[in-house]
N, C-alpha and C. Protein backbone atom coordinates (compact mmCIF):
# COMPACT_ATOMS: atom_id res chain seq x y z
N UNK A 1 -79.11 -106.60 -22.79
CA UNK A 1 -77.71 -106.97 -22.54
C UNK A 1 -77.19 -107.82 -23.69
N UNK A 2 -75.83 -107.50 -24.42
CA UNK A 2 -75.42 -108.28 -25.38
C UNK A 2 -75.30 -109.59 -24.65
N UNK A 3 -74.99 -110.58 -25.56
CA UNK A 3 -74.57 -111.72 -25.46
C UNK A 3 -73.52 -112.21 -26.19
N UNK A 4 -72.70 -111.34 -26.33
CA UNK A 4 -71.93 -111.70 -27.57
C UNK A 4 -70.18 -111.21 -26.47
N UNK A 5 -69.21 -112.04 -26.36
CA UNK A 5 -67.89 -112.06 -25.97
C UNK A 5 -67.44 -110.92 -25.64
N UNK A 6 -66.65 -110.52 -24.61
CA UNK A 6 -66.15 -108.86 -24.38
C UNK A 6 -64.70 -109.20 -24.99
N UNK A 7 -64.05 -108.90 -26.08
CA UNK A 7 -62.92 -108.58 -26.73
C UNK A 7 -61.73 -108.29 -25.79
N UNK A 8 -61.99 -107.73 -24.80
CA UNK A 8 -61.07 -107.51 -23.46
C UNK A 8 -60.66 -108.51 -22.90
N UNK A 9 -61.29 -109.68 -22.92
CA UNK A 9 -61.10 -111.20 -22.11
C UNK A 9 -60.66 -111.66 -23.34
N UNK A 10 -60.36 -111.62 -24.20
CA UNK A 10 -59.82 -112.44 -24.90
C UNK A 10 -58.71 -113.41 -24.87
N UNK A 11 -57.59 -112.87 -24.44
CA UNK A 11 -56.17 -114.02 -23.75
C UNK A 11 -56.87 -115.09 -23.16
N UNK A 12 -58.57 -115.33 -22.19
CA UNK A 12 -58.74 -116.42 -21.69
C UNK A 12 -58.62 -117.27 -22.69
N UNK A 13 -59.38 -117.09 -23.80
CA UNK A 13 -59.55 -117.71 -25.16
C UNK A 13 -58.11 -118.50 -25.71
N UNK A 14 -57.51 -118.07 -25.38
CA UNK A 14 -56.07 -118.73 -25.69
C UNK A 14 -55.00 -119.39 -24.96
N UNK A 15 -55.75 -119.87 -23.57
CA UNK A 15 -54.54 -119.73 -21.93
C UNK A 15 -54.82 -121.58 -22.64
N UNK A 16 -53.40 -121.76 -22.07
CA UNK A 16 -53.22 -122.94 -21.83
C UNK A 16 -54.10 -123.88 -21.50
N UNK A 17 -54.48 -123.59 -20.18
CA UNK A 17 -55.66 -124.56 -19.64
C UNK A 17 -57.01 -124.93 -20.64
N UNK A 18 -57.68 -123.90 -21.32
CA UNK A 18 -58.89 -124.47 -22.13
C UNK A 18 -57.82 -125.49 -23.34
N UNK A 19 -57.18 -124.70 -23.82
CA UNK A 19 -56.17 -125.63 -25.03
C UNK A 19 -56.59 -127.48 -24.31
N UNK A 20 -55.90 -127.80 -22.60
CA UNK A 20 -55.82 -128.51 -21.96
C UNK A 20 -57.10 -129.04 -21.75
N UNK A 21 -58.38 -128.32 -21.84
CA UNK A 21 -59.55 -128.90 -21.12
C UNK A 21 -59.72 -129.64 -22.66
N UNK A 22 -60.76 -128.11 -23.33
CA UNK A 22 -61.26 -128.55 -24.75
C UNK A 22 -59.91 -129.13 -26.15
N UNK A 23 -59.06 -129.68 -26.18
CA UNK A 23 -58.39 -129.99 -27.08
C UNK A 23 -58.67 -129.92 -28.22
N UNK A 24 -58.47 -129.36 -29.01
CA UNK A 24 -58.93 -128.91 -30.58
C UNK A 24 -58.15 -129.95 -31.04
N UNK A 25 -57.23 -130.57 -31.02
CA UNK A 25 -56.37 -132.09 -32.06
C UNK A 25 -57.74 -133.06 -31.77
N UNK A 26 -57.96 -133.10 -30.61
CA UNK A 26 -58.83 -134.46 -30.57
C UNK A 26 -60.39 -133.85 -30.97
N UNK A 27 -60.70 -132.94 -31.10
CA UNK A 27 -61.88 -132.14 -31.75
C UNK A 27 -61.57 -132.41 -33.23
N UNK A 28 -60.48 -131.88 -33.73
CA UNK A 28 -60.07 -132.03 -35.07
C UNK A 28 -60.29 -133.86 -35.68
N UNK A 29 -60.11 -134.55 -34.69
CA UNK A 29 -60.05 -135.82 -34.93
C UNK A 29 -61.46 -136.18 -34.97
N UNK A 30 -62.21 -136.26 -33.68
CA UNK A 30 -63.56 -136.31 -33.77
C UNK A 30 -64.24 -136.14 -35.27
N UNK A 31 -63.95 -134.32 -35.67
CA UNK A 31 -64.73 -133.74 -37.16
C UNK A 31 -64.57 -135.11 -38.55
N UNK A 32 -62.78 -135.42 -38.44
CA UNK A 32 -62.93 -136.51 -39.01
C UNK A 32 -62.58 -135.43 -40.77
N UNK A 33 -62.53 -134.45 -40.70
CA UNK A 33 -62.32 -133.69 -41.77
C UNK A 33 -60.89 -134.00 -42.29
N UNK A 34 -60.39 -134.25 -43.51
CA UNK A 34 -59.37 -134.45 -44.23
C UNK A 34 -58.40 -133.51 -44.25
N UNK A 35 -56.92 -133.66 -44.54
CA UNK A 35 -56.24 -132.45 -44.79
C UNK A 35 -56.88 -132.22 -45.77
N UNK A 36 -56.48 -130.98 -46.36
CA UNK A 36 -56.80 -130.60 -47.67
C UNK A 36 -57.96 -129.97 -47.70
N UNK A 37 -58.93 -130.27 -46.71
CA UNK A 37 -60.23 -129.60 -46.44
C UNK A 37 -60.36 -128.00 -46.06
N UNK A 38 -61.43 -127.85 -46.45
CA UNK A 38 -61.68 -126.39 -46.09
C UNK A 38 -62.56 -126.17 -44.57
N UNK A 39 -62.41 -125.75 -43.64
CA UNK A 39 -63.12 -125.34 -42.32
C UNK A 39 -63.60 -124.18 -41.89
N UNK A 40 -64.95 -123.70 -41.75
CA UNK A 40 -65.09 -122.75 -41.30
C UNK A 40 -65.01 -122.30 -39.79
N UNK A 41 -64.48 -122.01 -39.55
CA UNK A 41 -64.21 -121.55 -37.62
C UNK A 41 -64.67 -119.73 -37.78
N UNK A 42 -66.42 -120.77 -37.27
CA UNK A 42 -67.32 -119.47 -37.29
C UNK A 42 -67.18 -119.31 -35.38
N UNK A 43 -67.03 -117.69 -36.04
CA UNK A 43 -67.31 -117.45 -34.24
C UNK A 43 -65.67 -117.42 -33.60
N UNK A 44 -64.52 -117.72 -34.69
CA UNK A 44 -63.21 -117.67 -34.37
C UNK A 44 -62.68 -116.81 -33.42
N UNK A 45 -63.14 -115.64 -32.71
CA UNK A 45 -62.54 -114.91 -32.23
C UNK A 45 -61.16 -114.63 -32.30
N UNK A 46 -60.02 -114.97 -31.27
CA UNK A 46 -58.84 -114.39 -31.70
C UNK A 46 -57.61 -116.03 -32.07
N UNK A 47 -58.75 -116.66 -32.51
CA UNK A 47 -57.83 -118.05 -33.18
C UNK A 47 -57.54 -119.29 -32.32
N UNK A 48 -58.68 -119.71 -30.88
CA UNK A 48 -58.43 -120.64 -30.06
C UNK A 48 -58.06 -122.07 -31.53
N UNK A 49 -59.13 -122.31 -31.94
CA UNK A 49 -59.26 -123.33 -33.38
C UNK A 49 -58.86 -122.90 -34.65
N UNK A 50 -58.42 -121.74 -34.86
CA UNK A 50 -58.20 -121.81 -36.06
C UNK A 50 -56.93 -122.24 -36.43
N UNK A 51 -55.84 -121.97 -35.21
CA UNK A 51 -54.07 -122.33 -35.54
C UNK A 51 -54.30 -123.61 -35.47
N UNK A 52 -54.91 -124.94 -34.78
CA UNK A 52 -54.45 -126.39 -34.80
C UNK A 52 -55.34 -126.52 -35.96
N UNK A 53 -56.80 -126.05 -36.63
CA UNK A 53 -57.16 -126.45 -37.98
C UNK A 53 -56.52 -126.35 -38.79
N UNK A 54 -55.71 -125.06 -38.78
CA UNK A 54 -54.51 -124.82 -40.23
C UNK A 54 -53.81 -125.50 -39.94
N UNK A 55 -53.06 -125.96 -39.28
CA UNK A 55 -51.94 -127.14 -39.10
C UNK A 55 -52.34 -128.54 -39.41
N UNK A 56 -53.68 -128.85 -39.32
CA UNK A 56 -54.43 -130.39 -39.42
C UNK A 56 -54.68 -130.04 -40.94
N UNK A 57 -54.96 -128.86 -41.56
CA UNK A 57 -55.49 -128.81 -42.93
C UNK A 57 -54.20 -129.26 -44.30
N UNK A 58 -53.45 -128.82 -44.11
CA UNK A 58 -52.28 -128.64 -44.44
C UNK A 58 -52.22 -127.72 -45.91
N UNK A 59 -52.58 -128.19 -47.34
CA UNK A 59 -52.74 -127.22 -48.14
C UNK A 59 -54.53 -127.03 -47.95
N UNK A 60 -55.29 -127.12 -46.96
CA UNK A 60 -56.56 -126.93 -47.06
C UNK A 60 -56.36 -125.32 -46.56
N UNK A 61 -57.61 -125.20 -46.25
CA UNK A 61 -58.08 -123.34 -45.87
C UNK A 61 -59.15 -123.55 -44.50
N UNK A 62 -58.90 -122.71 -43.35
CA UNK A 62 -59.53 -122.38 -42.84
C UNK A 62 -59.64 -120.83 -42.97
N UNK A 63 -61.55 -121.01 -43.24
CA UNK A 63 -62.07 -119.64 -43.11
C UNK A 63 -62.35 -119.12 -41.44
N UNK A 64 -61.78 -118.40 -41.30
CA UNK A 64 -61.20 -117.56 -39.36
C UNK A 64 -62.23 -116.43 -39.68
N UNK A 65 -63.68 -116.89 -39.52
CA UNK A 65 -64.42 -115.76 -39.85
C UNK A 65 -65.43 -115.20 -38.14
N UNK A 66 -65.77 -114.14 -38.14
CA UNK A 66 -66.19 -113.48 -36.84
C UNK A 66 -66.99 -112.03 -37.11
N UNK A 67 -67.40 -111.32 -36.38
CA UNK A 67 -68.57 -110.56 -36.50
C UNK A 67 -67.87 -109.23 -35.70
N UNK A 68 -66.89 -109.74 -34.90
CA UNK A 68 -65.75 -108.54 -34.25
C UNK A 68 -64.36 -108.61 -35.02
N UNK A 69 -64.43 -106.83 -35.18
CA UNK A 69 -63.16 -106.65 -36.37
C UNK A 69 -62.23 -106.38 -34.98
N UNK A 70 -62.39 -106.03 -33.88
CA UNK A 70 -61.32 -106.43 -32.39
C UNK A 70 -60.90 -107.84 -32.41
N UNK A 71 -62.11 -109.04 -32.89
CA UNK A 71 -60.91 -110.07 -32.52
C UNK A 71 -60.36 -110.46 -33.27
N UNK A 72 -60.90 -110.32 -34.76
CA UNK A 72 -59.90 -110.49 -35.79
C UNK A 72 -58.58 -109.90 -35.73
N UNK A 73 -58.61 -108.67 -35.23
CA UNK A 73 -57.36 -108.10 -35.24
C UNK A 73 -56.22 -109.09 -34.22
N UNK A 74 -57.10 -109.44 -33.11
CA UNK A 74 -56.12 -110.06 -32.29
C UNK A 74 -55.67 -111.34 -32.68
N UNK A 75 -56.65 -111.57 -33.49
CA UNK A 75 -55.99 -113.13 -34.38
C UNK A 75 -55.04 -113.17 -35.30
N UNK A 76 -55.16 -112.07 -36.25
CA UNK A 76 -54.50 -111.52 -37.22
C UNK A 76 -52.81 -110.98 -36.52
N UNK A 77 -52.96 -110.44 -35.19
CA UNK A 77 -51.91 -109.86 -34.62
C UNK A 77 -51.06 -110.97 -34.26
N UNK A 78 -51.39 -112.40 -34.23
CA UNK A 78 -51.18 -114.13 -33.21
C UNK A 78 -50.40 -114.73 -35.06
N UNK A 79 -50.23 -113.70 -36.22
CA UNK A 79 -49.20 -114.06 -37.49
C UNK A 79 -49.80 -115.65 -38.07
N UNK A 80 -51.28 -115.37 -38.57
CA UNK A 80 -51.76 -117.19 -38.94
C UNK A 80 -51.27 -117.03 -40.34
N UNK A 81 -51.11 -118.39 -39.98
CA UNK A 81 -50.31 -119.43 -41.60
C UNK A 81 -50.91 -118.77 -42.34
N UNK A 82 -50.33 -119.21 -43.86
CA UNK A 82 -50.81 -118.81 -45.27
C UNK A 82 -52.65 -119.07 -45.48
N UNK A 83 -52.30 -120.62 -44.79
CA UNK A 83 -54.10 -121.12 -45.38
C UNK A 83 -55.04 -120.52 -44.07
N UNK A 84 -54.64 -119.55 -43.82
CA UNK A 84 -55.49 -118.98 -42.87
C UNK A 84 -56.15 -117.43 -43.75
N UNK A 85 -57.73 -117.54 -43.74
CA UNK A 85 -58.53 -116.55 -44.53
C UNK A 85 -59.23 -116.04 -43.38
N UNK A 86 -59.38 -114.64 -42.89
CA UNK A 86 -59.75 -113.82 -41.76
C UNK A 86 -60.95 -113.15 -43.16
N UNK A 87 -62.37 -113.59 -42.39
CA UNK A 87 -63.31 -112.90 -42.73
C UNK A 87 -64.13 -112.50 -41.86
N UNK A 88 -64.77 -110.71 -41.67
CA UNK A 88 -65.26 -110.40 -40.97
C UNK A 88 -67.02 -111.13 -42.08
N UNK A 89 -67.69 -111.03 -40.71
CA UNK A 89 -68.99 -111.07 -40.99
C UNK A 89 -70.38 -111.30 -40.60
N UNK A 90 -71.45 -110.79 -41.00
CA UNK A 90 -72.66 -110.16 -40.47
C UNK A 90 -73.14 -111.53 -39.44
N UNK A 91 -74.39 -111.02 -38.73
CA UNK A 91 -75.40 -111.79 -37.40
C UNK A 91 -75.64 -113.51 -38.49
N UNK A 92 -76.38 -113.03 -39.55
CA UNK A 92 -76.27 -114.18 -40.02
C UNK A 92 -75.38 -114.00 -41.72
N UNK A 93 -75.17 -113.24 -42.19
CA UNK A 93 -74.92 -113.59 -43.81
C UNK A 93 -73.30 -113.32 -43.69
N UNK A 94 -72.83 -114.35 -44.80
CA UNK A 94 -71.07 -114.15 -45.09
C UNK A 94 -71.17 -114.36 -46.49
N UNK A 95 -69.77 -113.96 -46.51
CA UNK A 95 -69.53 -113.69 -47.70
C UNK A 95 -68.45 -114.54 -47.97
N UNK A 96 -69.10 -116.33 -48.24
CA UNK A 96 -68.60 -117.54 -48.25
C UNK A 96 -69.45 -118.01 -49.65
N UNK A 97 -69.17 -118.60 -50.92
CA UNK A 97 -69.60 -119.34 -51.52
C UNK A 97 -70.22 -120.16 -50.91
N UNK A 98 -71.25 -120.75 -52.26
CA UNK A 98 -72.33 -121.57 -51.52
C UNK A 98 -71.74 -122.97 -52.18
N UNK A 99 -71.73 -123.87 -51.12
CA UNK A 99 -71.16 -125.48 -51.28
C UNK A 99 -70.00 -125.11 -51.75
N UNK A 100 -68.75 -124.69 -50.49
CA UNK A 100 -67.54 -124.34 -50.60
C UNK A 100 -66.67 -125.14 -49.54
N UNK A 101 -67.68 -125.09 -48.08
CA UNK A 101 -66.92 -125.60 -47.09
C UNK A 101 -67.13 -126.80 -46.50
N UNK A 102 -65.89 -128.09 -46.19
CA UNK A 102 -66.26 -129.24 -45.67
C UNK A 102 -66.79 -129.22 -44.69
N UNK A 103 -66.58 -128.51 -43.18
CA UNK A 103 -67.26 -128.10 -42.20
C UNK A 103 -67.03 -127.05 -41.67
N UNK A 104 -68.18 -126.91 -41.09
CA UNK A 104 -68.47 -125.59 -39.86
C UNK A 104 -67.49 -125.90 -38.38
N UNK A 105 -67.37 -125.42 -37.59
CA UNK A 105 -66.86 -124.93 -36.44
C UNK A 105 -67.46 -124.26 -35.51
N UNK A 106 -68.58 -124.51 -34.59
CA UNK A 106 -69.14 -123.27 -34.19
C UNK A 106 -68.73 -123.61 -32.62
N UNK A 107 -67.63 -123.30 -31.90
CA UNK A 107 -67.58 -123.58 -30.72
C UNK A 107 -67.74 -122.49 -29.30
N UNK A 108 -68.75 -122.46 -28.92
CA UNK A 108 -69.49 -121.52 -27.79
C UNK A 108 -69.95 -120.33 -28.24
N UNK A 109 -70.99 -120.51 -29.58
CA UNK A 109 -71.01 -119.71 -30.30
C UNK A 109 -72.91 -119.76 -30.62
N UNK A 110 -73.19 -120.69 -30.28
CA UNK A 110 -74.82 -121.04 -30.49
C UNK A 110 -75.89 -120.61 -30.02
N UNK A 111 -75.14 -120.08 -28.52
CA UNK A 111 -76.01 -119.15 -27.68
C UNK A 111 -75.94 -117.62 -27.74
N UNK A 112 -75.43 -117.47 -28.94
CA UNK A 112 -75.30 -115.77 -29.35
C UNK A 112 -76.08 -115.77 -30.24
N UNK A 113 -76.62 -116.74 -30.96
CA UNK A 113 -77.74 -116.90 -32.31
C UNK A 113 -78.82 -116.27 -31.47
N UNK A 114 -79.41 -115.37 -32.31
CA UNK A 114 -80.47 -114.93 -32.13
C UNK A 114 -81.89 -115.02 -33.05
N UNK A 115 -81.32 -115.64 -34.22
CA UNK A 115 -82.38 -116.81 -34.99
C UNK A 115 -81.37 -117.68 -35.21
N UNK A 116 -81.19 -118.96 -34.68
CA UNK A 116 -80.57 -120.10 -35.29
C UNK A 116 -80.63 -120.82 -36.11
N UNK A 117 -82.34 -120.70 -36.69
CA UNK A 117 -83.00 -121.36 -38.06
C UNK A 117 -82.00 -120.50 -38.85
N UNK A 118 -82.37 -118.99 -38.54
CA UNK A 118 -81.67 -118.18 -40.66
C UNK A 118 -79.86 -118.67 -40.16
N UNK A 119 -79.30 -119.01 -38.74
CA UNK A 119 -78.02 -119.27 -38.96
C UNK A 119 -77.75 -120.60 -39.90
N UNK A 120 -78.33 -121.50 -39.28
CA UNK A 120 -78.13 -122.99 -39.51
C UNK A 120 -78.63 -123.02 -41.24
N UNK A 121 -79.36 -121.94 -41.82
CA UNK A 121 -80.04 -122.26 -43.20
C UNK A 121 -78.76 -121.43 -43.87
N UNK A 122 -77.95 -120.51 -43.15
CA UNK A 122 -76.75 -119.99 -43.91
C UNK A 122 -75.55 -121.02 -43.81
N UNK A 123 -75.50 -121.36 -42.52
CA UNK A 123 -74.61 -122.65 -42.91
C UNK A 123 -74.67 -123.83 -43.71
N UNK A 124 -75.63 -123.78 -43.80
CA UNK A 124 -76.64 -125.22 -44.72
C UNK A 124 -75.79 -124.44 -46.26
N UNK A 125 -75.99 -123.61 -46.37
CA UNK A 125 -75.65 -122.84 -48.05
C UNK A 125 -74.32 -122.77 -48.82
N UNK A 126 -73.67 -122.74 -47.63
CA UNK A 126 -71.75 -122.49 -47.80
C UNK A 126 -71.31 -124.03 -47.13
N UNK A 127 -71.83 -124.75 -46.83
CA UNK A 127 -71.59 -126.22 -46.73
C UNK A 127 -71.50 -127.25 -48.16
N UNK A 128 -70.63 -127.85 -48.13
CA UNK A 128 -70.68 -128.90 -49.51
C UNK A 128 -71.35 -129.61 -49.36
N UNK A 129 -72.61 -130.75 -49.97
CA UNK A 129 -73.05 -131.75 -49.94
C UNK A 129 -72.23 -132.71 -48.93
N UNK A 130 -72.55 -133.36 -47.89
CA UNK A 130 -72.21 -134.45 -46.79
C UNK A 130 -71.11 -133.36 -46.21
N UNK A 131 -71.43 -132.10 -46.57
CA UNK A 131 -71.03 -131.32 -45.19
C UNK A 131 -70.90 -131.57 -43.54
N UNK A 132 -69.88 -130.91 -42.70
CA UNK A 132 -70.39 -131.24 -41.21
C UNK A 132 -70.35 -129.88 -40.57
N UNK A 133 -71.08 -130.01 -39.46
CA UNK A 133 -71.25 -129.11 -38.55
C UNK A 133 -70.76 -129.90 -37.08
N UNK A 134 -69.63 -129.11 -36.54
CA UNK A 134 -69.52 -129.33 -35.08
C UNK A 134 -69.97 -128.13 -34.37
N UNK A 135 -71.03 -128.51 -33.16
CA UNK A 135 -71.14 -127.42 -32.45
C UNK A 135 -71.10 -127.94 -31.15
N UNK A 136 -70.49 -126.65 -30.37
CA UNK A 136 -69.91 -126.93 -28.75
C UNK A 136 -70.51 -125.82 -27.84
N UNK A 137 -71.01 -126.17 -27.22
CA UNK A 137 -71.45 -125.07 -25.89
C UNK A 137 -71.92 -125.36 -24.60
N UNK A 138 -72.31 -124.23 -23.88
CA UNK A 138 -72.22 -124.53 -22.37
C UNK A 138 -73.42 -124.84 -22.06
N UNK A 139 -73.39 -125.72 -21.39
CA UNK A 139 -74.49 -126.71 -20.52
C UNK A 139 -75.47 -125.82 -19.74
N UNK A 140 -76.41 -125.70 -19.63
CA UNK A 140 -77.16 -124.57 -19.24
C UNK A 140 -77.83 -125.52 -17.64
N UNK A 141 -77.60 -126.65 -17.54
CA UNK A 141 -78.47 -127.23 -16.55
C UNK A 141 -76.94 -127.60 -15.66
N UNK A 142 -75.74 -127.46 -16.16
CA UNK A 142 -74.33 -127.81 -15.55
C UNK A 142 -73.96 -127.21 -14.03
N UNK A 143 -73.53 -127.74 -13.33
CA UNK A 143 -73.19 -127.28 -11.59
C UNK A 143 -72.63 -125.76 -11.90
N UNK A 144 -71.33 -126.26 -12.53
CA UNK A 144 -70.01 -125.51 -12.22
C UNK A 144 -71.03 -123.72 -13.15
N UNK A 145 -70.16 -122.75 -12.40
CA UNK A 145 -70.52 -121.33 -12.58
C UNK A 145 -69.62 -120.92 -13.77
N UNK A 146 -69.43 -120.67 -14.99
CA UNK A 146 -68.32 -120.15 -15.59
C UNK A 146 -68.83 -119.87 -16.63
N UNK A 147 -68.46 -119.09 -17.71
CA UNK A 147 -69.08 -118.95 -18.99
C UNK A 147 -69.85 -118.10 -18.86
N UNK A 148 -71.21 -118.22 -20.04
CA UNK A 148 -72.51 -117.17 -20.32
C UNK A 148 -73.24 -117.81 -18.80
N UNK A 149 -73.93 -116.72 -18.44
CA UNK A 149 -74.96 -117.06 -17.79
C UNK A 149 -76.15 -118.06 -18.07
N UNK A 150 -76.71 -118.92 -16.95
CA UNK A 150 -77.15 -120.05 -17.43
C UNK A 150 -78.69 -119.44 -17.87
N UNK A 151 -79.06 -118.33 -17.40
CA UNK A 151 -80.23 -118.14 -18.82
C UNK A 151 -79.76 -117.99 -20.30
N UNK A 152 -78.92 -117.48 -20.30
CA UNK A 152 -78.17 -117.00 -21.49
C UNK A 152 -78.03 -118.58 -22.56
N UNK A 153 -77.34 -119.36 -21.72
CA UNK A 153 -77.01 -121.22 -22.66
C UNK A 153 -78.15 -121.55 -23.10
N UNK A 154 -77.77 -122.46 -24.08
CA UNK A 154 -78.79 -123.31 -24.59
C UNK A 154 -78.47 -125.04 -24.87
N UNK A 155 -79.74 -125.93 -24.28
CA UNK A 155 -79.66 -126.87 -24.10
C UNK A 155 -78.63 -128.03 -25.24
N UNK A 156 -78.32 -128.69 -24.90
CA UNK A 156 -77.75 -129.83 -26.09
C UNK A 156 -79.26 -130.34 -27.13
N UNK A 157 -80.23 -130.88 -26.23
CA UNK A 157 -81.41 -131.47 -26.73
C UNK A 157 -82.41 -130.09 -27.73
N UNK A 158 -82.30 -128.64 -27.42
CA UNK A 158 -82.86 -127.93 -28.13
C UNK A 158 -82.45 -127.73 -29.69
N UNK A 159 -80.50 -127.61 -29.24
CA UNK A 159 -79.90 -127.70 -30.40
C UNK A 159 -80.33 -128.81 -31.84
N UNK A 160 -80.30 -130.26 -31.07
CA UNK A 160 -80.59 -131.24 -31.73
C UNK A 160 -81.84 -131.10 -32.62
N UNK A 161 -82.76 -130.46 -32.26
CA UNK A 161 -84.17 -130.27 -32.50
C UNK A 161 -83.65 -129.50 -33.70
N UNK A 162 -83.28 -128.51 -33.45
CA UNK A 162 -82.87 -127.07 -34.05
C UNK A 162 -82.14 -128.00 -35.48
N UNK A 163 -81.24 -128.88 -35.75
CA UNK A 163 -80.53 -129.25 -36.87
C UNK A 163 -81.32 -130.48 -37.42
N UNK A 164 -82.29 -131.19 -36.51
CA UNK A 164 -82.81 -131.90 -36.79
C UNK A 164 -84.02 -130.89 -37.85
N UNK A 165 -84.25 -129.78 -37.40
CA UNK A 165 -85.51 -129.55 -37.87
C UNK A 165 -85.23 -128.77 -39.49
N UNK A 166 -83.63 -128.75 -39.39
CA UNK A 166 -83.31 -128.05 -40.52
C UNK A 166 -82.43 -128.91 -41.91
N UNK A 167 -83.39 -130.43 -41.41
CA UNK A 167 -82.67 -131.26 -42.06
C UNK A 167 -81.15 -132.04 -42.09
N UNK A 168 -80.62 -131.73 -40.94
CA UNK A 168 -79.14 -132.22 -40.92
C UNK A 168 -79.16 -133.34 -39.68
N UNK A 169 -78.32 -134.98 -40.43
CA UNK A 169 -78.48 -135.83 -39.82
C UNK A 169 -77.34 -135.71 -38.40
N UNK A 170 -77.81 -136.10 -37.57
CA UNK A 170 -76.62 -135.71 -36.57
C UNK A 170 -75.89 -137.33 -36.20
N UNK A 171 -74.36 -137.05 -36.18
CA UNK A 171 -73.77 -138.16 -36.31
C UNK A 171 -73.39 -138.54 -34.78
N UNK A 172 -73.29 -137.54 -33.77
CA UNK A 172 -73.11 -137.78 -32.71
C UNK A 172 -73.33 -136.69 -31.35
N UNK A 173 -73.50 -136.54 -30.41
CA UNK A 173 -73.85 -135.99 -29.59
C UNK A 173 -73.44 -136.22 -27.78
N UNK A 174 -72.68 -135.23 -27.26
CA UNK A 174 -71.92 -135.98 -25.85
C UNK A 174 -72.06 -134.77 -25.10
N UNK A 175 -72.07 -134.69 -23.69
CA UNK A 175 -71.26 -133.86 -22.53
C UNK A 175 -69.58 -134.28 -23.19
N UNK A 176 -69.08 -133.06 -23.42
CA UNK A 176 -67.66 -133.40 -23.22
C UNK A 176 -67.07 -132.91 -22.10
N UNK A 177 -67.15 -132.08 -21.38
CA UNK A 177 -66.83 -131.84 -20.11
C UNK A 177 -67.80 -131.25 -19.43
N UNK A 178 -67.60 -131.34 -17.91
CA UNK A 178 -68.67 -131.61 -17.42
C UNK A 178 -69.97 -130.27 -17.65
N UNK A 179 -69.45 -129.06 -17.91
CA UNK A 179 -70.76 -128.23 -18.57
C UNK A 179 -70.54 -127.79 -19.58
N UNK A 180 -70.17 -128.25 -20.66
CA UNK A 180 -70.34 -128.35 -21.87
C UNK A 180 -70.38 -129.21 -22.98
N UNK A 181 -71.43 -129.36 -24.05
CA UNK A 181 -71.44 -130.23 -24.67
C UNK A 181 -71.18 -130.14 -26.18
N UNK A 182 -71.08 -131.01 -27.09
CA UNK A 182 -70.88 -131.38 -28.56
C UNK A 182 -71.54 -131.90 -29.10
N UNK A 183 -71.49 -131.56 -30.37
CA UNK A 183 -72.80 -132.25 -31.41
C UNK A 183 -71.76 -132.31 -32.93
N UNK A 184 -71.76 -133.15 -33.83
CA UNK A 184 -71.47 -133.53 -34.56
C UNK A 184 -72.58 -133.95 -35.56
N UNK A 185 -73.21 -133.44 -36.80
CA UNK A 185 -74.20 -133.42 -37.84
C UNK A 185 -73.34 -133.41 -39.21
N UNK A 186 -74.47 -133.90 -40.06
CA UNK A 186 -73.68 -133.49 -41.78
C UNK A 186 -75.20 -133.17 -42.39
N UNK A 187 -74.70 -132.35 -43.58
CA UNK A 187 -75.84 -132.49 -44.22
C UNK A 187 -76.29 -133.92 -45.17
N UNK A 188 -77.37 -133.94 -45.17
CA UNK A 188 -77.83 -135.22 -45.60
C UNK A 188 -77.70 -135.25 -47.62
């Protein structure tokens, strides 16, 4: 069974209410990333983060990159700003310069890795020196029913291991709502 988003549900991705739950301004704030910065919003689907990053970036660039040329299209179809760059691209390799981007973006996107070492060592590559990585996903031990299936999630504490083990200092780590959590790292 894939694990990877059905393109058909996509409008959830964009309804008001997640905007309301997960807030991408105060995510954006959290990252702590500069205008002018470059962001990768891996895993973008049809642009939940990529329209308030281009707006927080201002002459910066977010790379709106994804592995489905369906949701690109639907992102692409949603008319993003100028500093918006739509790149399709592979399980793990893109076609991102190496020490290009201030940070990563990976939000509910960690539990589709199917090696997270060769992910996290490709992000490690297209990251600038004191790079960051935010990553967000669903609580696998959480009450509430919604999302991937809870075999499917992966822990906050595995993750940690996982960036810890790939050299990246982690700056912070929370439940942000109640089954899902955040992690905040840079490279060292």
């Amino acid at each position: 069974m894939s694990h990877k988003f059905d393109p058909s549900r996509a409008e959830r991705l964009i309804s008001a209410e997640r905007y309301q739950e997960l807030k991408p301004d105060v995510l954006l704030q959290m990252l702590g990333t500069p205008p002018g910065s470059t962001i990768l919003d891996l895993g973008c689907g049809n642009g939940f983060f990529t329209f308030p990053a281009a707006a927080a970036m201002g002459e910066g660039m977010v790379i709106a990159a994804d592995m489905s040329e369906s949701m690109l299209g639907l992102l692409d179809l949603r008319n993003p700003p100028d500093n918006v760059q739509l790149l399709q691209v592979e399980e793990i390799k893109m076609d991102i310069e190496d020490d290009s981007v201030d940070a990563a973006v990976l939000l509910h996107l960690y539990h589709e890795f199917h090696s997270p070492s060769e992910n996290l060592m490709e992000l490690k590559r297209v990251l600038k020196p004191e790079g960051k990585i935010m990553i967000m996903d669903w609580d696998p031990n959480a009450e509430r029913e919604r999302g991937p299936a809870k075999s499917h999630r992966v822990s906050m504490d595995k993750v940690l291991k996982d960036l810890k083990a790939e050299g990246l200092v982690i700056d912070s780590h929370q439940n942000y709502v109640d089954d899902i959590w955040l992690i905040i790292a840079h490279l060292s």
